[in-house]
N, C-alpha and C. Protein backbone atom coordinates (compact mmCIF):
# COMPACT_ATOMS: atom_id res chain seq x y z
N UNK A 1 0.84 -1.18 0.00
CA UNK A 1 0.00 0.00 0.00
C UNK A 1 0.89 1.24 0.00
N UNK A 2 0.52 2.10 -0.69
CA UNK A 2 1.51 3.00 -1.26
C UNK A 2 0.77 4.71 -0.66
N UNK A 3 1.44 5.34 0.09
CA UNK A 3 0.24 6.65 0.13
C UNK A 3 0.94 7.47 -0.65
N UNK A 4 -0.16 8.50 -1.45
CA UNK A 4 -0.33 9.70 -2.07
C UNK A 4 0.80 10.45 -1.50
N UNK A 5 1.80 11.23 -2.66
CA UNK A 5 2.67 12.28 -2.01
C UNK A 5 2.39 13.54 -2.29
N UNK A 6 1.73 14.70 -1.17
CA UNK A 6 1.24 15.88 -1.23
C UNK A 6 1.82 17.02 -2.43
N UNK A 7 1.67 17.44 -3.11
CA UNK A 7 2.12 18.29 -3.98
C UNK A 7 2.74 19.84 -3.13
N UNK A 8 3.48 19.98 -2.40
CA UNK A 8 3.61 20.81 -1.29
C UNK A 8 4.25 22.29 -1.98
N UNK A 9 4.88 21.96 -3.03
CA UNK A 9 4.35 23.55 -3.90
C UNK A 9 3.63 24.02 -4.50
N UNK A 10 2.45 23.08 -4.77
CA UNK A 10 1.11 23.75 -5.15
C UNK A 10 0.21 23.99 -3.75
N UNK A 11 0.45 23.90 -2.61
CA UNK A 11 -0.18 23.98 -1.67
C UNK A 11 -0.38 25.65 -1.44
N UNK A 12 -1.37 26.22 -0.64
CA UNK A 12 -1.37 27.24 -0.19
C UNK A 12 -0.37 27.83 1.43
N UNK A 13 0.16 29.02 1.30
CA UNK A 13 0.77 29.21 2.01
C UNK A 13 0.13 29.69 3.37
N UNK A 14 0.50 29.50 4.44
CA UNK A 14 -0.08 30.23 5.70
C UNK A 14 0.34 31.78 5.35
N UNK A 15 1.86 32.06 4.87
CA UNK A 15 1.47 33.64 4.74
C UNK A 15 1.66 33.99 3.70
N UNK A 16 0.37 34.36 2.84
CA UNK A 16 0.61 34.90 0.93
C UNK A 16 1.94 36.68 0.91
N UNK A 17 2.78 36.36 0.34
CA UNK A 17 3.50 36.90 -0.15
C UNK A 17 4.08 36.72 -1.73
N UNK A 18 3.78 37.40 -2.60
CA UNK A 18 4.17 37.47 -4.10
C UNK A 18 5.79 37.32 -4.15
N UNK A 19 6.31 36.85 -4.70
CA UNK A 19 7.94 36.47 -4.69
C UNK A 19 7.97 36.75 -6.10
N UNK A 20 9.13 37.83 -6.57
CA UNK A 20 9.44 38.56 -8.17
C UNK A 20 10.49 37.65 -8.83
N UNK A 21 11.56 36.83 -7.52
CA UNK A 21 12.66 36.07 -8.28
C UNK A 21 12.46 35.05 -7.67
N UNK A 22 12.27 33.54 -8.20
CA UNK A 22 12.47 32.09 -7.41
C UNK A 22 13.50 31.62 -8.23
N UNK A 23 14.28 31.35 -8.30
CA UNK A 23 15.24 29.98 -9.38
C UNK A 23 16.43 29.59 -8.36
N UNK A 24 17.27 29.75 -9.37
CA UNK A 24 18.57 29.48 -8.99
C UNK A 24 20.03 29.78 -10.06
N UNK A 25 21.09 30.11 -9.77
CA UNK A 25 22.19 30.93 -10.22
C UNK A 25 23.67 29.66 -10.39
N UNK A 26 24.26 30.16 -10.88
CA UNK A 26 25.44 29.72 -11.05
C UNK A 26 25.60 27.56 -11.76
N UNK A 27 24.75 28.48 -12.16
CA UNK A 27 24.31 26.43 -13.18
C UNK A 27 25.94 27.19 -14.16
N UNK A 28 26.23 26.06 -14.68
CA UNK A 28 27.83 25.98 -15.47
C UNK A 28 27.20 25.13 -16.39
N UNK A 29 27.09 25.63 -17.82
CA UNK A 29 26.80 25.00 -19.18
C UNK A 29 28.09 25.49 -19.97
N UNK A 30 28.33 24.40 -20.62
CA UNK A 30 28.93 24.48 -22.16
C UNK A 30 27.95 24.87 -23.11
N UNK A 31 28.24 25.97 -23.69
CA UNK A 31 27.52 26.77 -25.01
C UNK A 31 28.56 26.78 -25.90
N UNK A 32 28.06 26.45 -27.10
CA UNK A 32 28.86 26.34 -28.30
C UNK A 32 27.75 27.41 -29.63
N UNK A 33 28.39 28.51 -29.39
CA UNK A 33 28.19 29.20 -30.89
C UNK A 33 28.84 29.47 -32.02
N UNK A 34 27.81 29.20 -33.14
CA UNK A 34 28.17 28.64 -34.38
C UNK A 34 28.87 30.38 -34.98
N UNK A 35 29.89 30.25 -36.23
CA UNK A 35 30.10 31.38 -36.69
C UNK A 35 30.03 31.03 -38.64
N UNK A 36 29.27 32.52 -38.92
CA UNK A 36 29.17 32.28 -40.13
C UNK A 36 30.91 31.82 -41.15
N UNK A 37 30.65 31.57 -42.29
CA UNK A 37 31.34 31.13 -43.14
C UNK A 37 32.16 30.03 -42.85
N UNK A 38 31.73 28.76 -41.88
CA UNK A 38 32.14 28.21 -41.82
C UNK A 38 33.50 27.88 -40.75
N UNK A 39 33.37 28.60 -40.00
CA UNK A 39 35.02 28.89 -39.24
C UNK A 39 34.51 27.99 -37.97
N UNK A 40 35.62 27.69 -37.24
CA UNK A 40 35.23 27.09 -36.39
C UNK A 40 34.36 27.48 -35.35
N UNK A 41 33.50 26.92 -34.04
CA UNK A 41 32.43 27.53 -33.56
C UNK A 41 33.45 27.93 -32.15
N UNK A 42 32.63 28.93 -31.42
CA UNK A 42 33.08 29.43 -30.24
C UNK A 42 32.63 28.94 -29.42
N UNK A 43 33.29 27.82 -28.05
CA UNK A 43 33.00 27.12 -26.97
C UNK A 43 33.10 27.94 -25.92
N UNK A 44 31.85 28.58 -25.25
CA UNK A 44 31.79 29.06 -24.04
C UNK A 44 31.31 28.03 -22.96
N UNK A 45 32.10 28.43 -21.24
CA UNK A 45 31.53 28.02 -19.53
C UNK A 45 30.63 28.50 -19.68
N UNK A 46 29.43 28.78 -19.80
CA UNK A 46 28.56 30.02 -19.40
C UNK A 46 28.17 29.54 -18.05
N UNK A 47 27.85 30.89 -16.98
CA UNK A 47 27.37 30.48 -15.88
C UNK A 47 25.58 30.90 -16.21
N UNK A 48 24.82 30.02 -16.16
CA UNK A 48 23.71 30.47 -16.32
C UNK A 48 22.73 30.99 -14.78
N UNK A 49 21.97 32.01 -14.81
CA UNK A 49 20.84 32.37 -13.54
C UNK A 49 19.76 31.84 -13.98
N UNK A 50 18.45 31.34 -13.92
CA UNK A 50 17.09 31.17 -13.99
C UNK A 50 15.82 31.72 -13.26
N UNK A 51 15.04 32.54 -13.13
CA UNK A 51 14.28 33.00 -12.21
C UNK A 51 13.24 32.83 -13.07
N UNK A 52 11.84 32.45 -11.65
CA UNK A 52 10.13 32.75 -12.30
C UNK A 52 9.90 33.53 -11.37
N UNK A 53 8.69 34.06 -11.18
CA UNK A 53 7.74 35.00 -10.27
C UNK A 53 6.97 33.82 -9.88
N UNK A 54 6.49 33.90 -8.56
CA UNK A 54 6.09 32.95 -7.83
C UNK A 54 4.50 33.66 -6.93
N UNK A 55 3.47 33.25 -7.47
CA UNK A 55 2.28 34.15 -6.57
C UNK A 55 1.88 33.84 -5.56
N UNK A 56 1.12 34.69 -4.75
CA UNK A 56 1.47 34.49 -3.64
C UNK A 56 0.48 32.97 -2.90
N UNK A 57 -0.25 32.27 -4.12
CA UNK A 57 -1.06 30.98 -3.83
C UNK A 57 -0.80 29.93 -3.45
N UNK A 58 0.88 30.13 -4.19
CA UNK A 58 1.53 28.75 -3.94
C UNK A 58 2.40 28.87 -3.18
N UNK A 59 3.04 27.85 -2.13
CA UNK A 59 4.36 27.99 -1.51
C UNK A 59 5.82 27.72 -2.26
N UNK A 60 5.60 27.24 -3.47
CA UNK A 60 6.89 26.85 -4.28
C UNK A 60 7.09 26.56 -5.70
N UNK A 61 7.82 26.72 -6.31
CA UNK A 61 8.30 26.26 -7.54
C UNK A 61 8.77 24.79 -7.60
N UNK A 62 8.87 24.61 -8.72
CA UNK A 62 9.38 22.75 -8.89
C UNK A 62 10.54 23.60 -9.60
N UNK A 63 11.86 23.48 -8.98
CA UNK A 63 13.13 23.89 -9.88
C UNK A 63 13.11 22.79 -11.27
N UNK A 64 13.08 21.50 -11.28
CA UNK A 64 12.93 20.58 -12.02
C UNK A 64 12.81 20.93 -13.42
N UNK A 65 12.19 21.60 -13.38
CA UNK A 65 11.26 21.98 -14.65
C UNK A 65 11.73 23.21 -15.33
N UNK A 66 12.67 23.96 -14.34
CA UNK A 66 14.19 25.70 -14.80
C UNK A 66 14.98 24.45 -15.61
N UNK A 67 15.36 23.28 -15.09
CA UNK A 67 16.47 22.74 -15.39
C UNK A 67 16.15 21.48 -16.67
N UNK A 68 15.02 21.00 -16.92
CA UNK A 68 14.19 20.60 -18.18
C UNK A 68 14.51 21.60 -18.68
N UNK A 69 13.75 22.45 -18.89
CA UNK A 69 13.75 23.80 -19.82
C UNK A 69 15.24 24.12 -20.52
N UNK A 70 16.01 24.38 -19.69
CA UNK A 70 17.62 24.75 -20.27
C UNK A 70 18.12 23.82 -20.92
N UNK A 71 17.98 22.62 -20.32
CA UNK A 71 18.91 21.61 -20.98
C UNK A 71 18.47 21.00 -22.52
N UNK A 72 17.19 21.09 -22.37
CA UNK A 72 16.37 20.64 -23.60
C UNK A 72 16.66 21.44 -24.64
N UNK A 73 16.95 22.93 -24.57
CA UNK A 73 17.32 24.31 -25.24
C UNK A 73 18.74 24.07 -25.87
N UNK A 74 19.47 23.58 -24.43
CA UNK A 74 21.14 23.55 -25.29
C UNK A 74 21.38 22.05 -25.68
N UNK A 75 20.52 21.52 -25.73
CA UNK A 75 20.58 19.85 -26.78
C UNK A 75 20.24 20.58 -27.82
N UNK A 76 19.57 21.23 -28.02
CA UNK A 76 19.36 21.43 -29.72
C UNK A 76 19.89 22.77 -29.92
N UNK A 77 20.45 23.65 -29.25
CA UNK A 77 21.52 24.16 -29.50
C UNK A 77 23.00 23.42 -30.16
N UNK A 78 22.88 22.36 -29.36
CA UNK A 78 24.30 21.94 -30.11
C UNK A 78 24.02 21.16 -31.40
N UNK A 79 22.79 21.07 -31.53
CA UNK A 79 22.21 19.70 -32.93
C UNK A 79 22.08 20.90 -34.11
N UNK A 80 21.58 21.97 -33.85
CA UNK A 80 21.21 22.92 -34.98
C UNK A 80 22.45 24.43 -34.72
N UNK A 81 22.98 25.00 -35.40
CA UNK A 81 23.32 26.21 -35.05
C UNK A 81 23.27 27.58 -34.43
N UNK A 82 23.63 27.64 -33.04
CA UNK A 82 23.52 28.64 -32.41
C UNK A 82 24.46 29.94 -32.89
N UNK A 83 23.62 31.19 -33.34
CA UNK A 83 24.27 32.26 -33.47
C UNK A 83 24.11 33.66 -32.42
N UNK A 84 23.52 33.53 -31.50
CA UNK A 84 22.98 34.81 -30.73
C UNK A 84 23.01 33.92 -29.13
N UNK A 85 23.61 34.65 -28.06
CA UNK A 85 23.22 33.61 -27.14
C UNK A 85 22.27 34.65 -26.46
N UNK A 86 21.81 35.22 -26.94
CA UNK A 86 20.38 36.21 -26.31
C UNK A 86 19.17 35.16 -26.79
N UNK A 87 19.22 34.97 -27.69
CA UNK A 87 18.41 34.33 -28.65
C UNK A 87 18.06 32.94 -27.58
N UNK A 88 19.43 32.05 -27.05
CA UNK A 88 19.81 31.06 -26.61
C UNK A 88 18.72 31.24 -24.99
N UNK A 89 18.81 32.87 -24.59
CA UNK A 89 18.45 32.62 -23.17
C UNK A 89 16.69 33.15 -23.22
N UNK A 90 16.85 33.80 -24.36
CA UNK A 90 15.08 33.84 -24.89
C UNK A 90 14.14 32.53 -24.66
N UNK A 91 15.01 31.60 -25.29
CA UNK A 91 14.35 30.77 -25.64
C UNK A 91 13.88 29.50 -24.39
N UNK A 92 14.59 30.04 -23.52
CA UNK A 92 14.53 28.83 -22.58
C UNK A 92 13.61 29.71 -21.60
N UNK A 93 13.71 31.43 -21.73
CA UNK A 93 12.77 31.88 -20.80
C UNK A 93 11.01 31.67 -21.36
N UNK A 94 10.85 31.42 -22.32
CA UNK A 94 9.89 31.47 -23.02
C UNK A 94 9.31 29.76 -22.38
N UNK A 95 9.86 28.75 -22.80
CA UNK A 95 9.80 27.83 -22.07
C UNK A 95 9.32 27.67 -20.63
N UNK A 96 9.92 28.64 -20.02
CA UNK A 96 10.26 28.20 -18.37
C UNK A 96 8.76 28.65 -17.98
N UNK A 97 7.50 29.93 -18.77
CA UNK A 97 6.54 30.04 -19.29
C UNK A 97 5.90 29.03 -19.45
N UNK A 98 6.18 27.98 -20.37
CA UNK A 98 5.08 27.35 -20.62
C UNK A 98 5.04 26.22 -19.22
N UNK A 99 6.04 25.97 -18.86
CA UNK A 99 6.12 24.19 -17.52
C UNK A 99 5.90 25.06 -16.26
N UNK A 100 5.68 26.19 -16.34
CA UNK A 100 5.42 27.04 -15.04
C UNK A 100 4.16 27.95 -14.90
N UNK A 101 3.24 27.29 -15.41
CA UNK A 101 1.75 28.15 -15.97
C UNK A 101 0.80 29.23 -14.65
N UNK A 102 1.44 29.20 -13.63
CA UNK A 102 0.94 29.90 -12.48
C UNK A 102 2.09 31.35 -12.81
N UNK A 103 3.10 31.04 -13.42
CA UNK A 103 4.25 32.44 -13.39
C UNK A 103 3.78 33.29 -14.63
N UNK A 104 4.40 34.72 -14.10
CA UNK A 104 3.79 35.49 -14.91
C UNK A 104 4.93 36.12 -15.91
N UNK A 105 6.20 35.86 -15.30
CA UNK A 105 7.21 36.38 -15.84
C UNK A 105 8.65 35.24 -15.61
N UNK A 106 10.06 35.28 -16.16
CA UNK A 106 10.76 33.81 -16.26
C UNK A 106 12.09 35.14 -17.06
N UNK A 107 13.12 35.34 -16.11
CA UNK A 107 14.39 35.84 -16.42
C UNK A 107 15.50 34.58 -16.89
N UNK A 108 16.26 34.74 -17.46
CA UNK A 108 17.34 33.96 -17.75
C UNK A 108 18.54 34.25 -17.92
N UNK A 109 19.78 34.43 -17.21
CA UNK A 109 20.79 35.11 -18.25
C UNK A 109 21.85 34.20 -17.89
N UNK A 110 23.17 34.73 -18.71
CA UNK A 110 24.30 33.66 -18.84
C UNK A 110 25.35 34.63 -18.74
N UNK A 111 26.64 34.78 -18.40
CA UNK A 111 27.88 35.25 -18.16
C UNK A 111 28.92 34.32 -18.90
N UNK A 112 29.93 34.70 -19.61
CA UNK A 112 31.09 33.82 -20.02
C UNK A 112 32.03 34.66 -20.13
N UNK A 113 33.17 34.04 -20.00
CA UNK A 113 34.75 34.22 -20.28
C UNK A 113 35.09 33.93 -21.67
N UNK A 114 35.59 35.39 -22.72
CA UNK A 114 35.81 34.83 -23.94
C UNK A 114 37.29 35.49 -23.96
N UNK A 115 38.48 34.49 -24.35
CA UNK A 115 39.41 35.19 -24.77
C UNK A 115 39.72 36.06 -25.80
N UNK A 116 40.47 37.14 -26.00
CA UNK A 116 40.92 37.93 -27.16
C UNK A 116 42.05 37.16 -27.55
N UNK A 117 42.69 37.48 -28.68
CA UNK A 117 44.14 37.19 -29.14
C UNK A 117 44.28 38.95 -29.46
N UNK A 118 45.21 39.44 -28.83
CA UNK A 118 45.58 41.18 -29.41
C UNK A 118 47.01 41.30 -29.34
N UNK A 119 47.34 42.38 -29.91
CA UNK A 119 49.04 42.81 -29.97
C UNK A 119 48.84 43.89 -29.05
N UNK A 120 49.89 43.92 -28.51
CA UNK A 120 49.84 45.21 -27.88
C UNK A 120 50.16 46.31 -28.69
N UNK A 121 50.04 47.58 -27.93
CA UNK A 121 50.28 48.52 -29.45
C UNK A 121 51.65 49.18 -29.10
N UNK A 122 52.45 49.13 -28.42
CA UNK A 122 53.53 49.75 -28.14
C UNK A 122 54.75 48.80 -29.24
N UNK A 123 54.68 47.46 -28.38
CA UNK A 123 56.05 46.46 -28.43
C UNK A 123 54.97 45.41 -29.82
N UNK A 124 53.93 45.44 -30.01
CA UNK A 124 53.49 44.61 -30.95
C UNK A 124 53.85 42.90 -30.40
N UNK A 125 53.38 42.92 -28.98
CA UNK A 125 53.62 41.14 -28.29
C UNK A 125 52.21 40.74 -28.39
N UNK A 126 52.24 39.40 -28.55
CA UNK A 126 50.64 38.65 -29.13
C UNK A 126 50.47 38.45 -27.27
N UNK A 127 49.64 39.35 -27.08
CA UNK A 127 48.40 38.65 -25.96
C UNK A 127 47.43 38.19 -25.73
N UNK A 128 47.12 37.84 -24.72
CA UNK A 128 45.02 36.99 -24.45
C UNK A 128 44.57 38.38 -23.16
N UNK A 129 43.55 38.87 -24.03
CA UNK A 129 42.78 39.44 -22.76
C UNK A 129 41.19 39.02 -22.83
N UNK A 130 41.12 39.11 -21.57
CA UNK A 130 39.54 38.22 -21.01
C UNK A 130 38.42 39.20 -20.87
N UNK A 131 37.54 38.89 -21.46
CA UNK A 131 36.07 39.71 -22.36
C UNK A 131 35.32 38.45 -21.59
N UNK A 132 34.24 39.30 -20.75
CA UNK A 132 32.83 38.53 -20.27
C UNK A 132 32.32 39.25 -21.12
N UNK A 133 31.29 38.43 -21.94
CA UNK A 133 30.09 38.27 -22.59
C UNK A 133 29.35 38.17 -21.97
N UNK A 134 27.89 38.76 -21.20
CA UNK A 134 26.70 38.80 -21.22
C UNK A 134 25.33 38.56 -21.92
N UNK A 135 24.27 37.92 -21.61
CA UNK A 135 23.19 37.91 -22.27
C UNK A 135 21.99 37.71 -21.40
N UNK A 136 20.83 37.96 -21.66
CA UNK A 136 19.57 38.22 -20.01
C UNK A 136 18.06 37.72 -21.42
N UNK A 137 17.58 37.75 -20.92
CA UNK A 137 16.59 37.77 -21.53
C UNK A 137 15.04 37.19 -20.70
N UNK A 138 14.43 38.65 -20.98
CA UNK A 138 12.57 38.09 -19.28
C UNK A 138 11.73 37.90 -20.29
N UNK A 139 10.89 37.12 -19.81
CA UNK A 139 9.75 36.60 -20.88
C UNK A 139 8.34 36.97 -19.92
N UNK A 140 7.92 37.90 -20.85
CA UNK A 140 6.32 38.27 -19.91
C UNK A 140 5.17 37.83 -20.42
N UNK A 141 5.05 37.13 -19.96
CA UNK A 141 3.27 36.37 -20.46
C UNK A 141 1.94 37.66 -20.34
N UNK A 142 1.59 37.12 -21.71
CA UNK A 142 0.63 38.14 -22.22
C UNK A 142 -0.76 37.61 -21.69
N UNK A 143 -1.36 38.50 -21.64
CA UNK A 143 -3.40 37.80 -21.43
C UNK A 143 -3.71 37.20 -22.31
N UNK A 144 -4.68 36.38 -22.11
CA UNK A 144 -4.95 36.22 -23.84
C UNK A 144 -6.16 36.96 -24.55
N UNK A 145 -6.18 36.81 -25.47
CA UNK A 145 -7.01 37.70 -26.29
C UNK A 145 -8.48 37.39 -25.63
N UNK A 146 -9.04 38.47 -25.89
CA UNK A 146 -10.79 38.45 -25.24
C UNK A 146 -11.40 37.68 -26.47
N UNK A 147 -12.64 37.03 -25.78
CA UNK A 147 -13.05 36.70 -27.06
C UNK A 147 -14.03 37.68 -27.82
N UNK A 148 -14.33 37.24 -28.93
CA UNK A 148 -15.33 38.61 -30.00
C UNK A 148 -16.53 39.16 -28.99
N UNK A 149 -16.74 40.26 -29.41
CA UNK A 149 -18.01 40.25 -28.67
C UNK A 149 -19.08 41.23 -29.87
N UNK A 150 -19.98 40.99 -29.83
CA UNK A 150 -20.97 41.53 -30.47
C UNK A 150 -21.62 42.69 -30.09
N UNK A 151 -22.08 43.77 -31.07
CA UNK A 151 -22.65 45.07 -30.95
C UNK A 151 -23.69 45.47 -31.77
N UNK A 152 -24.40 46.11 -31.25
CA UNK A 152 -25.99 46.59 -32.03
C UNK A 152 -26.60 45.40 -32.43
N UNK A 153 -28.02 45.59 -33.20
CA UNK A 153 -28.91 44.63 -33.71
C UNK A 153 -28.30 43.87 -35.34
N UNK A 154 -27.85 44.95 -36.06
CA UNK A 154 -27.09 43.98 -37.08
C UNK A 154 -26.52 42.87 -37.38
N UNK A 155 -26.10 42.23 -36.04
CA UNK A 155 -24.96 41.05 -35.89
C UNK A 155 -23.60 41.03 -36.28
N UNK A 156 -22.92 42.29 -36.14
CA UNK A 156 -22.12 42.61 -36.74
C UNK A 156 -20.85 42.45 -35.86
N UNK A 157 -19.82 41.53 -36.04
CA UNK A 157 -19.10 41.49 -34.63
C UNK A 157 -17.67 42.57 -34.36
N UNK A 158 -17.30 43.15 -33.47
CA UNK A 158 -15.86 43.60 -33.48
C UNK A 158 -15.25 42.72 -32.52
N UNK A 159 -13.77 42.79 -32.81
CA UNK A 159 -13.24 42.10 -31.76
C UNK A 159 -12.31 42.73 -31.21
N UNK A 160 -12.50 42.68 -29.92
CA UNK A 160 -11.26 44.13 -28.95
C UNK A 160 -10.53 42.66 -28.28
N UNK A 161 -8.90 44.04 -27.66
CA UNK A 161 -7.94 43.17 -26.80
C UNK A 161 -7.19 43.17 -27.81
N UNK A 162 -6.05 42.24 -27.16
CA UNK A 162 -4.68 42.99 -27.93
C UNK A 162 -4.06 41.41 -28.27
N UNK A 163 -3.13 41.02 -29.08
CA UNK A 163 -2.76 40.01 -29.48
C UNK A 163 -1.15 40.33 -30.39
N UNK A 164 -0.37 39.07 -29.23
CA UNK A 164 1.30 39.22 -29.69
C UNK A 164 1.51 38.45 -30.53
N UNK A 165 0.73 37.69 -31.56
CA UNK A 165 0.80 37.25 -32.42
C UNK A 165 2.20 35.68 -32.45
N UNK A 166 2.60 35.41 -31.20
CA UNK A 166 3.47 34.89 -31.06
C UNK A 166 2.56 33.19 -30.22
N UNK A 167 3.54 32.02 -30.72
CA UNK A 167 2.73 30.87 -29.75
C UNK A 167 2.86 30.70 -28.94
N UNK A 168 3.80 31.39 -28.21
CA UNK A 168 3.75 31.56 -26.50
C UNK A 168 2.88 32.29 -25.70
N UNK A 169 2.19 33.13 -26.03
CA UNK A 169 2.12 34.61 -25.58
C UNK A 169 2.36 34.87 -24.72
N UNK A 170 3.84 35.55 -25.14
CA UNK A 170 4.51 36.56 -24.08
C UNK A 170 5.63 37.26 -24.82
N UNK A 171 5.90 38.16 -24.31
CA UNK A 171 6.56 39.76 -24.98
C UNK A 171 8.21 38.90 -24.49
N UNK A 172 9.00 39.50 -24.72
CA UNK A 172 10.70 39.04 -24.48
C UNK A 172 11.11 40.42 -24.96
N UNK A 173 11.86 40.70 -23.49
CA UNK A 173 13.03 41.43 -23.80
C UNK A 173 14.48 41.25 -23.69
N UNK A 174 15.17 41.58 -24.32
CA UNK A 174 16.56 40.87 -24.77
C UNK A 174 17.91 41.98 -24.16
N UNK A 175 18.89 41.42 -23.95
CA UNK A 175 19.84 41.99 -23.36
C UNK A 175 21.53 41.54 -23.75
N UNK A 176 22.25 42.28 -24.60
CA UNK A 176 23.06 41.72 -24.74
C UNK A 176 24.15 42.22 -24.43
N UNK A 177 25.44 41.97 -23.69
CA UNK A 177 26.51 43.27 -23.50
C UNK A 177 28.34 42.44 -23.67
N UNK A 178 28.97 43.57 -23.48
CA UNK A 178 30.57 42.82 -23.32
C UNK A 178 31.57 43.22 -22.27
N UNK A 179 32.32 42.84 -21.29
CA UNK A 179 33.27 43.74 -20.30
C UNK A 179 34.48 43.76 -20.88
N UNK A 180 35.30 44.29 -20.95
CA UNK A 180 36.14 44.62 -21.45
C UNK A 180 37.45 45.42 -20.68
N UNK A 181 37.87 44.80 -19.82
CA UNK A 181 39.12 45.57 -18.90
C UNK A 181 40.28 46.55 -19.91
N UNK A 182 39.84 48.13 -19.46
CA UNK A 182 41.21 48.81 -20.31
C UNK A 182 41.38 49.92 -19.48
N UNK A 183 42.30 51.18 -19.99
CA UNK A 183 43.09 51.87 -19.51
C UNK A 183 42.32 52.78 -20.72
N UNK A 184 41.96 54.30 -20.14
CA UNK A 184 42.46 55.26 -21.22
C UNK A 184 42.85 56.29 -20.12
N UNK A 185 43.45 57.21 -21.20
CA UNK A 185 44.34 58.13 -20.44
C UNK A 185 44.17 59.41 -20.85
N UNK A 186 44.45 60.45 -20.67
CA UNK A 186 44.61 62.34 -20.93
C UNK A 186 45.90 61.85 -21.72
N UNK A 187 46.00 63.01 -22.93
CA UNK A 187 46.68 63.06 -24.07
C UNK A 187 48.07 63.28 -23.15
N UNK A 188 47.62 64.33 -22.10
CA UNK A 188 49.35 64.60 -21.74
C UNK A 188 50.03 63.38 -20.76
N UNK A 189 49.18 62.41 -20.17
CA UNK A 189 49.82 61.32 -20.02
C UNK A 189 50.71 60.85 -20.84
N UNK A 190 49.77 60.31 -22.08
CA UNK A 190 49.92 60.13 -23.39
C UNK A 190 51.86 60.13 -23.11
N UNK A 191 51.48 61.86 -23.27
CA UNK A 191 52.87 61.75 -24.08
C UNK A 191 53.87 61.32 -23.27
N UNK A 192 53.88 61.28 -22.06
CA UNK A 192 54.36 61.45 -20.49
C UNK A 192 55.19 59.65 -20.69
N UNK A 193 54.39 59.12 -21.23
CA UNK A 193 54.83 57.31 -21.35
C UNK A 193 55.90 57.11 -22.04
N UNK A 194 55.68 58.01 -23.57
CA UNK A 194 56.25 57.58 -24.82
C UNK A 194 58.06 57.38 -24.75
């Protein structure tokens, strides 16, 4: 005889409080983006974050289902060609949307270490300097469209409400950036070095 196991994050909480970030941070994926003409692809660590909005009905999230979502994303990331890793963290927030149908919103972003190859410009010596790449991307679930509604005796219908024309419905905003450790200086430094 086997008993029933309570679903204890769909349960209601003794004290309702709305929660804006639930996930979890510092997941470590291999991302591999593809580059046009054929050149070899670029292998990023990325550290990935995951967050949903959590209302205040339920006491919890199933992380389970942040970590379905990503992994399923970068399997076919590596089967088909990845060119954007905004694109990469879109796509899994859009997801994290659909296996999380109580959330209203689903952040994602990723951090990596990309080396340079540069000369310096003085002595012309081949160096590596280290460029974090950034990418974020929140996915906001839309209402859905009202249905038609009818006006006057004619039978004539209009239909109001708004529609993102997308099969998720939800809006994505995208975020993409680079760090870049340097030095600039006042001209009369400048010359002060030479």
């Amino acid at each position: 005889m086997s008993l029933p196991l309570p679903d204890v994050q769909a349960s209601s909480p003794k004290v309702k409080i709305n929660l804006t970030r639930v996930g979890v941070e510092n997941v470590k994926k291999l991302v591999e983006v593809a580059r046009e003409g054929g050149k070899r692809p670029v292998i990023l660590v990325s550290d990935f974050y995951i967050f949903v909005d959590l209302p205040s009905e339920i006491k919890g999230a199933n992380f389970s289902r942040n970590f379905e979502a990503m992994y399923e994303v970068l399997e076919e990331a590596v089967s088909e060609p990845t060119y954007e890793v905004e694109e990469l963290c879109s796509e899994v927030a859009k997801r994290l949307l659909l296996r999380h149908d109580y959330a209203s919103t689903a952040e994602v972003g990723m951090r990596s270490v990309y080396m340079l190859k540069r000369r310096t410009p003085t002595l012309k010596i081949q160096c590596q300097e280290p460029a974090t790449i950034f990418a974020e991307a929140k996915a906001f679930r839309t209402p859905p469209p009202t249905p038609p509604t009818t006006s006057g005796e004619s039978g004539s219908g209009s239909r109001t409400g708004s529609r993102t024309g997308s099969k998720t419905g939800c809006r994505i905003k995208k975020l993409i950036g680079a760090e870049i450790v340097g030095m600039t200086t006042c001209p009369c430094a400048q010359e002060l070095m030479r």
